[in-house]
N, C-alpha and C. Protein backbone atom coordinates (compact mmCIF):
# COMPACT_ATOMS: atom_id res chain seq x y z
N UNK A 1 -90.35 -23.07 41.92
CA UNK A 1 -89.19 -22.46 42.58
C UNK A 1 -87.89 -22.98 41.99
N UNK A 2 -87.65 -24.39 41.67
CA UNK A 2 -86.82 -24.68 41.09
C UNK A 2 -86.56 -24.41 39.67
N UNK A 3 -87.42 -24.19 39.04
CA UNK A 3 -87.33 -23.99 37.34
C UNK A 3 -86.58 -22.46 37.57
N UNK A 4 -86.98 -21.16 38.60
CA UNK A 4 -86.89 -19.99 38.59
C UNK A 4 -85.18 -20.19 38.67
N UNK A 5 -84.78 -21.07 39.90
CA UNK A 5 -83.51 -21.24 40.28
C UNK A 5 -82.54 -21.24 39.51
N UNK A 6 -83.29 -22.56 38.38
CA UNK A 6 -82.14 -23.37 36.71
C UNK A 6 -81.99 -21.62 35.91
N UNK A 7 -83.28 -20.91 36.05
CA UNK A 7 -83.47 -20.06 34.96
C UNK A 7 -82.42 -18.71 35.15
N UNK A 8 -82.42 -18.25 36.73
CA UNK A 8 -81.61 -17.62 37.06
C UNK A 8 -79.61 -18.13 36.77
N UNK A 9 -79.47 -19.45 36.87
CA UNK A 9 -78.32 -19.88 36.92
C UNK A 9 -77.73 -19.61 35.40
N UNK A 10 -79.03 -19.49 34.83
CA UNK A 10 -78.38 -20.13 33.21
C UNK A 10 -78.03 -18.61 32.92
N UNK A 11 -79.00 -17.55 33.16
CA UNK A 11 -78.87 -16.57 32.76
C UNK A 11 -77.62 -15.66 33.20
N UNK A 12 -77.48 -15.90 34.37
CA UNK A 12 -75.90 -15.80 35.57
C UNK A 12 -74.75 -16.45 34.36
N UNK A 13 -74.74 -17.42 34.32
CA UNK A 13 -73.77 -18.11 33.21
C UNK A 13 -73.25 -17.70 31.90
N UNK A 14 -74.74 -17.22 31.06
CA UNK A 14 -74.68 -16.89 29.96
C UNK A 14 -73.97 -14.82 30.54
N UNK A 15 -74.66 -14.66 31.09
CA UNK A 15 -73.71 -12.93 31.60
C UNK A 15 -72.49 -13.16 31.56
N UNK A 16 -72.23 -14.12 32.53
CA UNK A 16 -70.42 -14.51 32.61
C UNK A 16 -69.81 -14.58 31.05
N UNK A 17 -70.56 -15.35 30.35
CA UNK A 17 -69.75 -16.10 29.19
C UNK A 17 -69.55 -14.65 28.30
N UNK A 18 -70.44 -13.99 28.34
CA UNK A 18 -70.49 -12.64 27.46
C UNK A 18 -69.24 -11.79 28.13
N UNK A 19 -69.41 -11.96 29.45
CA UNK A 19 -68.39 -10.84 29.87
C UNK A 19 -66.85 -11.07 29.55
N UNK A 20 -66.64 -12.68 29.59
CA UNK A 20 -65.68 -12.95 29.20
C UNK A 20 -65.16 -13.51 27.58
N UNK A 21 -66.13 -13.04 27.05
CA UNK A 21 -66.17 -12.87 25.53
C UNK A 21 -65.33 -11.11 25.30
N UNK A 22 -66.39 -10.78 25.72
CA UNK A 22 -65.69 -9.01 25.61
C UNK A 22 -64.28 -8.79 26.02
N UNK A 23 -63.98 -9.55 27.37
CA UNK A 23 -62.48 -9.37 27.82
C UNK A 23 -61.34 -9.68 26.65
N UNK A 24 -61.65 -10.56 26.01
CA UNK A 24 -60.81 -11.70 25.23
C UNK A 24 -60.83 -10.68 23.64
N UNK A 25 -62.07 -10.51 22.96
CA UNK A 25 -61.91 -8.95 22.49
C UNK A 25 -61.29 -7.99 22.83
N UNK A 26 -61.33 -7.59 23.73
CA UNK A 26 -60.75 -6.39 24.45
C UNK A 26 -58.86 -6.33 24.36
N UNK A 27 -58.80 -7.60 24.49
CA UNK A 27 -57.23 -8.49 25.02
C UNK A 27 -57.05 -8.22 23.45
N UNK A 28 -57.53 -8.99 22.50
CA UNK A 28 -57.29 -9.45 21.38
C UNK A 28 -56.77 -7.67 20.51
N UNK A 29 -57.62 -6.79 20.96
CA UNK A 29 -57.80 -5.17 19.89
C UNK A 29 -56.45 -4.60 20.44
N UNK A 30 -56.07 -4.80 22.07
CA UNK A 30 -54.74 -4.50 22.46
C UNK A 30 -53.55 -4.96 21.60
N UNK A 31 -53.73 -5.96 21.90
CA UNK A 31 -52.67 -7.16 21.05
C UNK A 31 -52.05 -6.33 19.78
N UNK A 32 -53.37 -6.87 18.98
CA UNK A 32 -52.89 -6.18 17.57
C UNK A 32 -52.61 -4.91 17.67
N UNK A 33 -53.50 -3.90 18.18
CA UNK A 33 -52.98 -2.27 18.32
C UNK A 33 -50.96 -2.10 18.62
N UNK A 34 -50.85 -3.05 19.81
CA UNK A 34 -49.34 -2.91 19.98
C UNK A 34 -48.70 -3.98 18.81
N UNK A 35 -49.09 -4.97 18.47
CA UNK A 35 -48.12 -5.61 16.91
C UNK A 35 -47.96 -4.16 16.07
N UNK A 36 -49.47 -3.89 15.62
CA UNK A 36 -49.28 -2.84 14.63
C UNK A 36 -48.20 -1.56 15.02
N UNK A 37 -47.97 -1.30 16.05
CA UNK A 37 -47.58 0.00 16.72
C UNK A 37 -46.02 -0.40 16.54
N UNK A 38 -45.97 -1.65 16.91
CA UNK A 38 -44.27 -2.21 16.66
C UNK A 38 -44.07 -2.55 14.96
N UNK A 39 -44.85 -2.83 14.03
CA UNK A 39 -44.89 -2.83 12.70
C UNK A 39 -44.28 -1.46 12.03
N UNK A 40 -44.80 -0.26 13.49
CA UNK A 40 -45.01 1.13 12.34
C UNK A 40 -43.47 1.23 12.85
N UNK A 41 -43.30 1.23 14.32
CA UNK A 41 -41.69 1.15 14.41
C UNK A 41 -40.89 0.53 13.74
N UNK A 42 -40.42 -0.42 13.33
CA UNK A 42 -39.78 -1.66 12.85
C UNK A 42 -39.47 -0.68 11.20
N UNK A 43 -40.68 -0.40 10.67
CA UNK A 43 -41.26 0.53 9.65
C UNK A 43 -40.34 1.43 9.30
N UNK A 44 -40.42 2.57 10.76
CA UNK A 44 -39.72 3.69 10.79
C UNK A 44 -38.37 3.55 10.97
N UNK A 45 -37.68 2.66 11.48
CA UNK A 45 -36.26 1.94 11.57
C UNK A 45 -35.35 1.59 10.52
N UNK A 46 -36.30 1.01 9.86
CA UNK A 46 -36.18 0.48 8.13
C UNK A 46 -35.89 1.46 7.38
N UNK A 47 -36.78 2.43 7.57
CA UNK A 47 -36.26 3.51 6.68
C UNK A 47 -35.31 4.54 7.22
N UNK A 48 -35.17 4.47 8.20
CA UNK A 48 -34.18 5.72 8.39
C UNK A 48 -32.78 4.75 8.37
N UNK A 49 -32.82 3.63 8.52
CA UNK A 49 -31.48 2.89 8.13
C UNK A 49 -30.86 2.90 6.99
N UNK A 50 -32.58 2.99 5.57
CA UNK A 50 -32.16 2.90 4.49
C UNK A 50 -31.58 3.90 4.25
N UNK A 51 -32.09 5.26 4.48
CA UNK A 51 -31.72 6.37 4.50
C UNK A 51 -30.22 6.75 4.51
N UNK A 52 -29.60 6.42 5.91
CA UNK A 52 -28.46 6.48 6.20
C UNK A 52 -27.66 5.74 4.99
N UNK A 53 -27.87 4.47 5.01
CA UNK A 53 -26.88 3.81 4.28
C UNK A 53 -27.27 4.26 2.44
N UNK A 54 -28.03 5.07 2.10
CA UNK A 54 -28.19 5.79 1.20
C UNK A 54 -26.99 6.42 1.13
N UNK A 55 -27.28 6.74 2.34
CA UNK A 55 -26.74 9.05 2.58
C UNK A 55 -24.83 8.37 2.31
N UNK A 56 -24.59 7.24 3.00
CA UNK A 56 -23.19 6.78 3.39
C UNK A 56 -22.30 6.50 1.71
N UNK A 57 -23.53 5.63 1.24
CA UNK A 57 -23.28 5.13 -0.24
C UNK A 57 -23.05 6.24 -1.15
N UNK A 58 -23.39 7.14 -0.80
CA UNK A 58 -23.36 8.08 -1.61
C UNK A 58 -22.48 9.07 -1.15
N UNK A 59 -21.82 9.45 0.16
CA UNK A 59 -20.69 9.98 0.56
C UNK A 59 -19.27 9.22 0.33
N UNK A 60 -19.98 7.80 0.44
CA UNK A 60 -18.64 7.28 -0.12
C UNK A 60 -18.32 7.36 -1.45
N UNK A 61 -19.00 7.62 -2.16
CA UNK A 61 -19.31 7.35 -3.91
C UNK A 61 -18.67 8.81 -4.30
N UNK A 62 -19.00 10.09 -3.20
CA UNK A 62 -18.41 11.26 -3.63
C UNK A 62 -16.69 11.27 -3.54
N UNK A 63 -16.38 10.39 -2.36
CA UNK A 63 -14.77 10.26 -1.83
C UNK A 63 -14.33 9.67 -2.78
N UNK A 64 -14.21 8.35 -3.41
CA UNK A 64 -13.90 7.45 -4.10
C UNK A 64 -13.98 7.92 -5.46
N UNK A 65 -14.83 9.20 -5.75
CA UNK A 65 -14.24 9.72 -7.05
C UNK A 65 -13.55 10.94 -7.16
N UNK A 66 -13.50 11.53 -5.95
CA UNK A 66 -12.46 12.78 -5.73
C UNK A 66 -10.92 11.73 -5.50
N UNK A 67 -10.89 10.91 -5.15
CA UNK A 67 -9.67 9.94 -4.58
C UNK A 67 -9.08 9.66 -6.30
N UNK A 68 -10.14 9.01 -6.87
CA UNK A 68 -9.61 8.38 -8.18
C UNK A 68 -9.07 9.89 -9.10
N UNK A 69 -9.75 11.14 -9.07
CA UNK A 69 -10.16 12.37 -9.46
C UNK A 69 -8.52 12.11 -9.16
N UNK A 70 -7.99 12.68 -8.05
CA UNK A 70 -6.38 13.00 -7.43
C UNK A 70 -5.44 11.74 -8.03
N UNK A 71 -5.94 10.86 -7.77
CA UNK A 71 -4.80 9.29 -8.46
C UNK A 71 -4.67 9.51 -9.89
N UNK A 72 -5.85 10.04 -10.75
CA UNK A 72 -5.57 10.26 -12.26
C UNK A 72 -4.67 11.59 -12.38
N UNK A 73 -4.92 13.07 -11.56
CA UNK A 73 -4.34 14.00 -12.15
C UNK A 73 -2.77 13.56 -11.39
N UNK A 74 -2.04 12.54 -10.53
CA UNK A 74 -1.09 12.53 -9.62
C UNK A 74 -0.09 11.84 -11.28
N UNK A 75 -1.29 10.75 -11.71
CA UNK A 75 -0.75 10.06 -12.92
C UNK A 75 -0.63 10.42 -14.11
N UNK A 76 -1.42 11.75 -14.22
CA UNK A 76 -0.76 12.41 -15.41
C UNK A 76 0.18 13.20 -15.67
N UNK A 77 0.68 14.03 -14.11
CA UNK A 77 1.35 15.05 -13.97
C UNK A 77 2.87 13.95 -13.90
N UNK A 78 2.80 12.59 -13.10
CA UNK A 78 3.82 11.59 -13.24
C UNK A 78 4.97 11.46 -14.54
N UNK A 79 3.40 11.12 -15.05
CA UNK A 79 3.72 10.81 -16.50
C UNK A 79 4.75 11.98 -17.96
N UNK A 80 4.33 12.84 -17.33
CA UNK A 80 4.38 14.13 -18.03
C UNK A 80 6.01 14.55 -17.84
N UNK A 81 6.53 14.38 -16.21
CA UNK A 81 7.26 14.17 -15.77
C UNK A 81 8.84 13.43 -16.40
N UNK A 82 8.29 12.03 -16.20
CA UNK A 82 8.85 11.18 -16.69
C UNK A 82 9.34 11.12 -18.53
N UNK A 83 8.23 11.74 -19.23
CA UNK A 83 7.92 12.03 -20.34
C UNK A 83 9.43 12.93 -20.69
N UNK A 84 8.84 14.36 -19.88
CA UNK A 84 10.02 15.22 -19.65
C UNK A 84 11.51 15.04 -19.79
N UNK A 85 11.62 14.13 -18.64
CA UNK A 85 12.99 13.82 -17.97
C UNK A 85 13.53 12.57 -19.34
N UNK A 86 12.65 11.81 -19.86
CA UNK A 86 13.10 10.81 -20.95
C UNK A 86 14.17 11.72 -21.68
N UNK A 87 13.03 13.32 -22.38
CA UNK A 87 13.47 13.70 -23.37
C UNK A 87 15.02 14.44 -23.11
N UNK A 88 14.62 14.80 -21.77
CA UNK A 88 15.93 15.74 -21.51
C UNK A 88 17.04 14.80 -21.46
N UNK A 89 17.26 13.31 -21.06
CA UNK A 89 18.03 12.39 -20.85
C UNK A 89 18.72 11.87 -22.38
N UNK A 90 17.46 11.65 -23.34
CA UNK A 90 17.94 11.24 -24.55
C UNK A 90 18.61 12.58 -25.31
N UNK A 91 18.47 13.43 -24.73
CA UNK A 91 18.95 15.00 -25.73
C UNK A 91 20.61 14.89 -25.58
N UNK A 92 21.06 14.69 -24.19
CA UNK A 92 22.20 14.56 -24.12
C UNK A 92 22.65 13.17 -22.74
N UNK A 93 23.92 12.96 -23.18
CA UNK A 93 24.37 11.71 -22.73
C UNK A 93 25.26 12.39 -21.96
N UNK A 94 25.75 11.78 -20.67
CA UNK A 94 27.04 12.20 -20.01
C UNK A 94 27.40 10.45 -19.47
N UNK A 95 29.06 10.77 -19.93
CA UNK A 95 29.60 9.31 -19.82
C UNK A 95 30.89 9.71 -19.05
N UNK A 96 30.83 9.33 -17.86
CA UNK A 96 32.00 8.69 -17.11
C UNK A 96 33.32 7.95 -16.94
N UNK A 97 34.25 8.73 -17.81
CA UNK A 97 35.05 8.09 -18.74
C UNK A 97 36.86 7.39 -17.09
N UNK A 98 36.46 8.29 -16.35
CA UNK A 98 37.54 8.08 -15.19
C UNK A 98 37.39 8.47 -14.13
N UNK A 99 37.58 8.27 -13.11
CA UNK A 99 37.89 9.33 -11.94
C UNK A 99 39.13 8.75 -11.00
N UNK A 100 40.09 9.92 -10.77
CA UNK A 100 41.15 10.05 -10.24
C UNK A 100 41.02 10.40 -9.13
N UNK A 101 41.76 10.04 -7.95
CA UNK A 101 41.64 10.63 -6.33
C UNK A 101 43.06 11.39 -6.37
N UNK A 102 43.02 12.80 -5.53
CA UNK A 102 44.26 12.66 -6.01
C UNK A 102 44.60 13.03 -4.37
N UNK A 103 45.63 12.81 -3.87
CA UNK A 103 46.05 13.02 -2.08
C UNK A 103 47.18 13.80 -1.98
N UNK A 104 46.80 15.20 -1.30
CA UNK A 104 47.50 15.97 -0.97
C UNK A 104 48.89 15.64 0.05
N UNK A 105 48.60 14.60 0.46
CA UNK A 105 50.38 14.29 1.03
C UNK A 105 51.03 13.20 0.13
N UNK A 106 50.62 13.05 -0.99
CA UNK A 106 51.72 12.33 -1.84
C UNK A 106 51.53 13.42 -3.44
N UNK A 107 50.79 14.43 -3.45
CA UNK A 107 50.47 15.41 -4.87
C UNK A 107 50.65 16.98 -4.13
N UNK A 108 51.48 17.41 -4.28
CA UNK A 108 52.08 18.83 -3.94
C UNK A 108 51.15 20.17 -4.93
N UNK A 109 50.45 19.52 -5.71
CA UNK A 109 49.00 20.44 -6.56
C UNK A 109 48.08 20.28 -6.20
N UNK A 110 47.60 19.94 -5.10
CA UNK A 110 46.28 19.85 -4.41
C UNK A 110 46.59 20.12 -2.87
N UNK A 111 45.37 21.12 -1.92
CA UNK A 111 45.48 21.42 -0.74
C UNK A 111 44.40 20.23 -0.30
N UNK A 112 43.68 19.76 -0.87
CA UNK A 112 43.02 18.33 0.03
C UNK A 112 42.81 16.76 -0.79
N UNK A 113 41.93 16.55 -0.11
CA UNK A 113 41.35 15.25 -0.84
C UNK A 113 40.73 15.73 -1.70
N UNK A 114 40.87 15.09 -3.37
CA UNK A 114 40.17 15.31 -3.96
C UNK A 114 40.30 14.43 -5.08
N UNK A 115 38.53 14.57 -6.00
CA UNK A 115 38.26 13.39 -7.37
C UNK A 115 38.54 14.38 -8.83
N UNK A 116 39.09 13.96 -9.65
CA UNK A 116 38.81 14.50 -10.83
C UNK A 116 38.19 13.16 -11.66
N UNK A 117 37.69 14.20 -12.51
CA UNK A 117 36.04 13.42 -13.39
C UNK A 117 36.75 13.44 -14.43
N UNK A 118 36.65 12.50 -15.26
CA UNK A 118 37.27 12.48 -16.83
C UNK A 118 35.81 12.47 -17.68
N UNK A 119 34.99 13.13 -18.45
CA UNK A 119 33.91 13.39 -18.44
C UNK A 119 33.97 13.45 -20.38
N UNK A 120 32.57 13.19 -20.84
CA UNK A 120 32.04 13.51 -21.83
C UNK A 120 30.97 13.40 -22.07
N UNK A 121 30.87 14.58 -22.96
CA UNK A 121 29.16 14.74 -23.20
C UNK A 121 29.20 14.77 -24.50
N UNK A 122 27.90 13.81 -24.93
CA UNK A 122 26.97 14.14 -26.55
C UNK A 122 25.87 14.38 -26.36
N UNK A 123 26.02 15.22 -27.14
CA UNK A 123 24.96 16.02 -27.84
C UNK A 123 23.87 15.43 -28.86
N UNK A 124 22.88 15.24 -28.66
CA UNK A 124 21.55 14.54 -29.46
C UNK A 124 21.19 14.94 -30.30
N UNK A 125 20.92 16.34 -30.03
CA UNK A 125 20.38 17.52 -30.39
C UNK A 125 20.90 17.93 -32.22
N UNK A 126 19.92 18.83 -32.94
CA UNK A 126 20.35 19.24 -33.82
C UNK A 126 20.92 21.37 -33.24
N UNK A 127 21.33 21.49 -32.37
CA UNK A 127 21.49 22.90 -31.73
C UNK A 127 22.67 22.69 -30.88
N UNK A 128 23.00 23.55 -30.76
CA UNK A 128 24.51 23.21 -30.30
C UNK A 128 24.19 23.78 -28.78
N UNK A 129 24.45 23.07 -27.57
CA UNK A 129 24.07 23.51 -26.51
C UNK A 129 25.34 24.18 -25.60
N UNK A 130 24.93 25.35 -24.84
CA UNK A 130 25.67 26.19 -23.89
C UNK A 130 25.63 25.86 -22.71
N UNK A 131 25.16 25.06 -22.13
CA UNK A 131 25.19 24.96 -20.92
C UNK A 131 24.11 24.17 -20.58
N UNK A 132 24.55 23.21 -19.43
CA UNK A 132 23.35 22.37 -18.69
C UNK A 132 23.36 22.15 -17.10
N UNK A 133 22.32 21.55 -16.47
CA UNK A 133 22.24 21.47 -15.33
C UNK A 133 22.36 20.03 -14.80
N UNK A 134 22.39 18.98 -14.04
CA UNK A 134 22.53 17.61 -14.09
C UNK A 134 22.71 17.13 -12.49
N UNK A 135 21.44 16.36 -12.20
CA UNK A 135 22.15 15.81 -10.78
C UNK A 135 22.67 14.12 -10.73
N UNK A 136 23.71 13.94 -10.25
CA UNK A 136 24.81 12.69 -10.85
C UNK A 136 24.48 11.98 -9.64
N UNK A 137 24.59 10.90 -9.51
CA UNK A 137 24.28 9.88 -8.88
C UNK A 137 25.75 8.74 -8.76
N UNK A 138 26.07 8.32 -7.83
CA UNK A 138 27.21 7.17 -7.64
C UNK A 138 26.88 6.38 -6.61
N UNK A 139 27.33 4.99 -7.39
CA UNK A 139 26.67 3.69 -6.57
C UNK A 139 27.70 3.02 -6.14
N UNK A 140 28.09 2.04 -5.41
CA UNK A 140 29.09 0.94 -5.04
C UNK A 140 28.43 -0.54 -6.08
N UNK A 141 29.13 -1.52 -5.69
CA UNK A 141 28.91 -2.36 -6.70
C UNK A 141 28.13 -3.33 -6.08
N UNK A 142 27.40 -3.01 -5.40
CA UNK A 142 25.98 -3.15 -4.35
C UNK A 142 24.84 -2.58 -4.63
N UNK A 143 25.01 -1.94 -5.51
CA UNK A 143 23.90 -1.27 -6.18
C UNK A 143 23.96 0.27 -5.02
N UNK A 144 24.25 0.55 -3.70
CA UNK A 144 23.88 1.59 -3.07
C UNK A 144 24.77 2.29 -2.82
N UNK A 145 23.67 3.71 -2.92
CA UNK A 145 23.75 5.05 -2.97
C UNK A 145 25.43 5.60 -2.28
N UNK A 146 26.25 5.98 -3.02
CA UNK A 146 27.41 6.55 -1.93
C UNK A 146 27.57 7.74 -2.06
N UNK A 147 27.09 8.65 -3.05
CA UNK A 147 27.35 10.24 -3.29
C UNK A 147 26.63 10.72 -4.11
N UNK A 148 26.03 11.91 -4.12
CA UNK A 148 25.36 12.49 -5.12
C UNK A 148 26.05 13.90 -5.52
N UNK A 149 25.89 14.44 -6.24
CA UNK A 149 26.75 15.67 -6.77
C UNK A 149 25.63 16.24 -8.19
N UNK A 150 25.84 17.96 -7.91
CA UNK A 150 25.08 18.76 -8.57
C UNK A 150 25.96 19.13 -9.79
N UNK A 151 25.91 18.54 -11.08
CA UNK A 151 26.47 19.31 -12.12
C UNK A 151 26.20 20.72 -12.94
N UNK A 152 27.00 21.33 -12.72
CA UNK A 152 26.67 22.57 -13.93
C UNK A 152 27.49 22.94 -14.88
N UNK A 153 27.45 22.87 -16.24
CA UNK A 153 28.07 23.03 -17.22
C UNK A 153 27.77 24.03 -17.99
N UNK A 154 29.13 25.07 -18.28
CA UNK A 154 28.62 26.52 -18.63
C UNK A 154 30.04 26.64 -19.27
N UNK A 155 30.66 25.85 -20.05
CA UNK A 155 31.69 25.84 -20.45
C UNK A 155 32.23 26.10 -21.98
N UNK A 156 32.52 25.11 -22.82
CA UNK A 156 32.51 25.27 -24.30
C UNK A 156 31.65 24.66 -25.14
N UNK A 157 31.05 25.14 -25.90
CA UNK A 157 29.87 24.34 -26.46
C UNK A 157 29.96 23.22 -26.98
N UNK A 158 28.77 22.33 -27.10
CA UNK A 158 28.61 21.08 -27.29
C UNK A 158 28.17 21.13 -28.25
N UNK A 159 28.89 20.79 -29.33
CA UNK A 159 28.22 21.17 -30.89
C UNK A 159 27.18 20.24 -31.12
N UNK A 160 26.23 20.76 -31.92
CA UNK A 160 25.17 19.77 -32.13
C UNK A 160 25.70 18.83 -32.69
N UNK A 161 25.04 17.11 -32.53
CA UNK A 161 25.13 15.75 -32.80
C UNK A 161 26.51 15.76 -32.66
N UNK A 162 27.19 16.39 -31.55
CA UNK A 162 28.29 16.28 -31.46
C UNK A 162 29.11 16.10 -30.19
N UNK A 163 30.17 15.85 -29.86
CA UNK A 163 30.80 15.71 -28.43
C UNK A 163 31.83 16.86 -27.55
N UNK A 164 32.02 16.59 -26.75
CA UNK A 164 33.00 17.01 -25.89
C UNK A 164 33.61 16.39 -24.90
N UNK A 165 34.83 16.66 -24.52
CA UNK A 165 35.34 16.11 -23.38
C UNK A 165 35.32 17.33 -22.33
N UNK A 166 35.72 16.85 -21.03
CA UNK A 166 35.58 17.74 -20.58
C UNK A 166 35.80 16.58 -18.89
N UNK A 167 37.01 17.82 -18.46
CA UNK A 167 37.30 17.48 -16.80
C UNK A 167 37.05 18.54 -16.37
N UNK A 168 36.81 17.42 -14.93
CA UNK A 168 36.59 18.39 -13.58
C UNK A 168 36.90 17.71 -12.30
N UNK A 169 36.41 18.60 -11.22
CA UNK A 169 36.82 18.15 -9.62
C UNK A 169 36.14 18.59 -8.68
N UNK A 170 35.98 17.59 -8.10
CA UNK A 170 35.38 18.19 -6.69
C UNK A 170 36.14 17.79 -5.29
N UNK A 171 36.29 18.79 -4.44
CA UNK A 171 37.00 18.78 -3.03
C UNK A 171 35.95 17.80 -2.37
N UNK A 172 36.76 17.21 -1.43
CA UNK A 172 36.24 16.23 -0.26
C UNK A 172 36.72 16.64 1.15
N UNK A 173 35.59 16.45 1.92
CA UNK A 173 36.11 17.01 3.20
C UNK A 173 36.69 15.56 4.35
N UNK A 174 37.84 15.59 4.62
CA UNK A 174 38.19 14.26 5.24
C UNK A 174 38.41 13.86 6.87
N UNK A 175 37.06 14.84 7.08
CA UNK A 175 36.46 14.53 8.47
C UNK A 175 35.20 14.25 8.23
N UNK A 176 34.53 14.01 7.10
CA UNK A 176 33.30 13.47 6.48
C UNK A 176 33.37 12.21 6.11
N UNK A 177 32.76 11.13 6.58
CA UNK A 177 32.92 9.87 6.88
C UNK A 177 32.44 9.09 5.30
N UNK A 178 31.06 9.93 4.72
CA UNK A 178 30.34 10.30 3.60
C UNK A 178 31.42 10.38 2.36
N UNK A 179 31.80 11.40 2.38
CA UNK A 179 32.85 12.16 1.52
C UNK A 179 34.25 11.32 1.35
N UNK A 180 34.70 10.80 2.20
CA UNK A 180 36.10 9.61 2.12
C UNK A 180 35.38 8.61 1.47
N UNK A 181 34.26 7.61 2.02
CA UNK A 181 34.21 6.43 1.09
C UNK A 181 33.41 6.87 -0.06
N UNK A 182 33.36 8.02 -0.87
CA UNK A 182 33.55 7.96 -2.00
C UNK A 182 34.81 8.36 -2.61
N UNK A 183 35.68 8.71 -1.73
CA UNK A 183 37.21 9.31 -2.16
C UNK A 183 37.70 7.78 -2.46
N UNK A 184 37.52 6.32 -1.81
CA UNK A 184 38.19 5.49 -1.85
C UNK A 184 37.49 4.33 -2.09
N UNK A 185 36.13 5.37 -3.06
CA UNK A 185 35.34 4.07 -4.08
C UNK A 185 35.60 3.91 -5.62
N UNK A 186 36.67 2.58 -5.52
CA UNK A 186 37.54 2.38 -7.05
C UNK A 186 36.67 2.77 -8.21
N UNK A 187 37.05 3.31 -9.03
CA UNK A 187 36.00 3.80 -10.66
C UNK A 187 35.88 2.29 -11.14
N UNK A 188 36.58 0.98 -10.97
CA UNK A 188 36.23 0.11 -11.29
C UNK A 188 34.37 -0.84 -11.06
N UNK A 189 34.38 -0.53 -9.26
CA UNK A 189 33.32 -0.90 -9.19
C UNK A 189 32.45 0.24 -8.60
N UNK A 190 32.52 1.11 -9.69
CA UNK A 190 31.04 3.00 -9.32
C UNK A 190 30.21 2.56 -10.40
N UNK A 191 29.07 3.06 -10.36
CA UNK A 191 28.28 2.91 -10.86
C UNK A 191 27.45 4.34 -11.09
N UNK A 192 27.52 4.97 -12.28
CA UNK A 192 27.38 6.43 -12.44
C UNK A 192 26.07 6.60 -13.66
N UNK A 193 25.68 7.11 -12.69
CA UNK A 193 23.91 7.37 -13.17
C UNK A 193 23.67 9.15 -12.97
N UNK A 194 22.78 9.12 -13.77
CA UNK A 194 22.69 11.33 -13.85
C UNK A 194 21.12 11.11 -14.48
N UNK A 195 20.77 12.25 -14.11
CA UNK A 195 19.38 13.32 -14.69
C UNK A 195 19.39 15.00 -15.04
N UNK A 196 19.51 14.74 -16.30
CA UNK A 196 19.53 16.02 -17.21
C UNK A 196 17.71 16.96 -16.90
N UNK A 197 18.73 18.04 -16.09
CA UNK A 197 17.58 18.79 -15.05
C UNK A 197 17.08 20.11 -16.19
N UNK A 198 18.24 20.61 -17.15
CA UNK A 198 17.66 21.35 -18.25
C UNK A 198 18.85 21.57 -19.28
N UNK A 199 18.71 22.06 -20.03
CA UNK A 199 19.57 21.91 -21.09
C UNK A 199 19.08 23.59 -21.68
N UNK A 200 20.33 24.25 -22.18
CA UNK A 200 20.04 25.70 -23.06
C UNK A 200 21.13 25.50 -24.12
N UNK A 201 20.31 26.06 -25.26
CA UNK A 201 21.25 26.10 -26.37
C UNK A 201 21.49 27.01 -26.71
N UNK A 202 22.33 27.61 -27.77
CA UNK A 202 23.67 28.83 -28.20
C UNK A 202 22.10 29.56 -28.66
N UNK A 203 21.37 29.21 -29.38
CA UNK A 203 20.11 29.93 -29.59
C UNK A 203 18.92 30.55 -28.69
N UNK A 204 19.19 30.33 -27.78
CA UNK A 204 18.68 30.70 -26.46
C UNK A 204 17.58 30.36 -26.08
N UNK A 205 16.82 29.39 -26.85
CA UNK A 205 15.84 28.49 -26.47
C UNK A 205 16.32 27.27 -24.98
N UNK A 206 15.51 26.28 -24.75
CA UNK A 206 15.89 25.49 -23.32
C UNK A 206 14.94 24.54 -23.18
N UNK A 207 15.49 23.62 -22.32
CA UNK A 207 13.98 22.28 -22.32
C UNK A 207 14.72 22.06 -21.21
């Protein structure tokens, strides 16, 4: 009776140990099934990140050469510009030889305030030019801006490699606050700067 007892116990025991063999299997196939399942995620994350920052690298890569694309044609058209404006500048010179204010309550030949320009131009050129266009620039002895003025010259020709003199005037309005302090900015300390906007010669060519 007792041997049956040990024999039953052991066999009770050994069931248990199996059953909890299988559990621990069972536990263990879960386990890994969800690592692996978070592997394939982690996986799929990876790549659609790479993806993106593909897709980004390469939208940026399209901007950054349409950008440089616009900065080169901005710098050639600059250039071209500048190129331009050199030639039209060296073709002819305009020099600032005086300017006179002249005041209608002490000058009985003038109805207002006004500047006359004591002016000359050379000619660079091998063509004798008819006429030009020019926007003039005047500074204080501060270097800043006090008047700007549109020249047009349609007068007597400027013989090639050659000069002219040549006056003129412009009215000032003296309820223009603008317009007086350049009426009563001395030619000593102006500072007279211009850009030769086009130039035509007696031959009817132009630059």
């Amino acid at each position: 009776m007792e041997k049956s007892n040990i024999k039953l116990l052991l066999l009770l025991s050994l069931f248990y140990v199996l059953i909890l063999s299988a559990c621990n299997q069972k536990e263990e196939s879960v386990d890994k099934s969800g690592e692996n399942e978070q592997v394939k995620v982690e996986t799929l994350n990876q790549e659609e990140k790479e993806k993106v920052d593909t897709s980004n690298q390469e939208e940026k890569g399209e901007t950054s050469n349409q950008d440089d694309f616009v900065e080169s044609v901005e710098k050639i058209s600059n250039n071209e510009e500048i190129a331009e404006d050199n030639h039209l500048n060296t073709s002819l010179t305009l020099v600032l030889e005086d300017v006179i204010p002249r005041d209608p309550s002490i000058d009985n030949n003038v109805y207002g305030y006004e500047l006359n320009f004591i002016l000359k131009y050379i000619n660079h050129t091998d063509k004798d030019i008819k006429g030009f266009l020019a926007e003039t620039y005047f500074y204080d002895m501060f270097g800043e801006l006090v008047y700007t003025l549109d020249f047009k010259y349609e007068w007597d020709v400027i013989p090639a490699n050659g000069s002219t003199n040549f006056n003129t005037a412009v009215d000032l309005n003296q309820s223009k606050d603008a317009d007086m302090r350049f009426y009563n900015l001395p030619f000593e300390n102006m500072t007279f700067k211009y850009k030769i906007k086009s130039i035509i010669f007696t031959d009817g060519t132009s630059i």
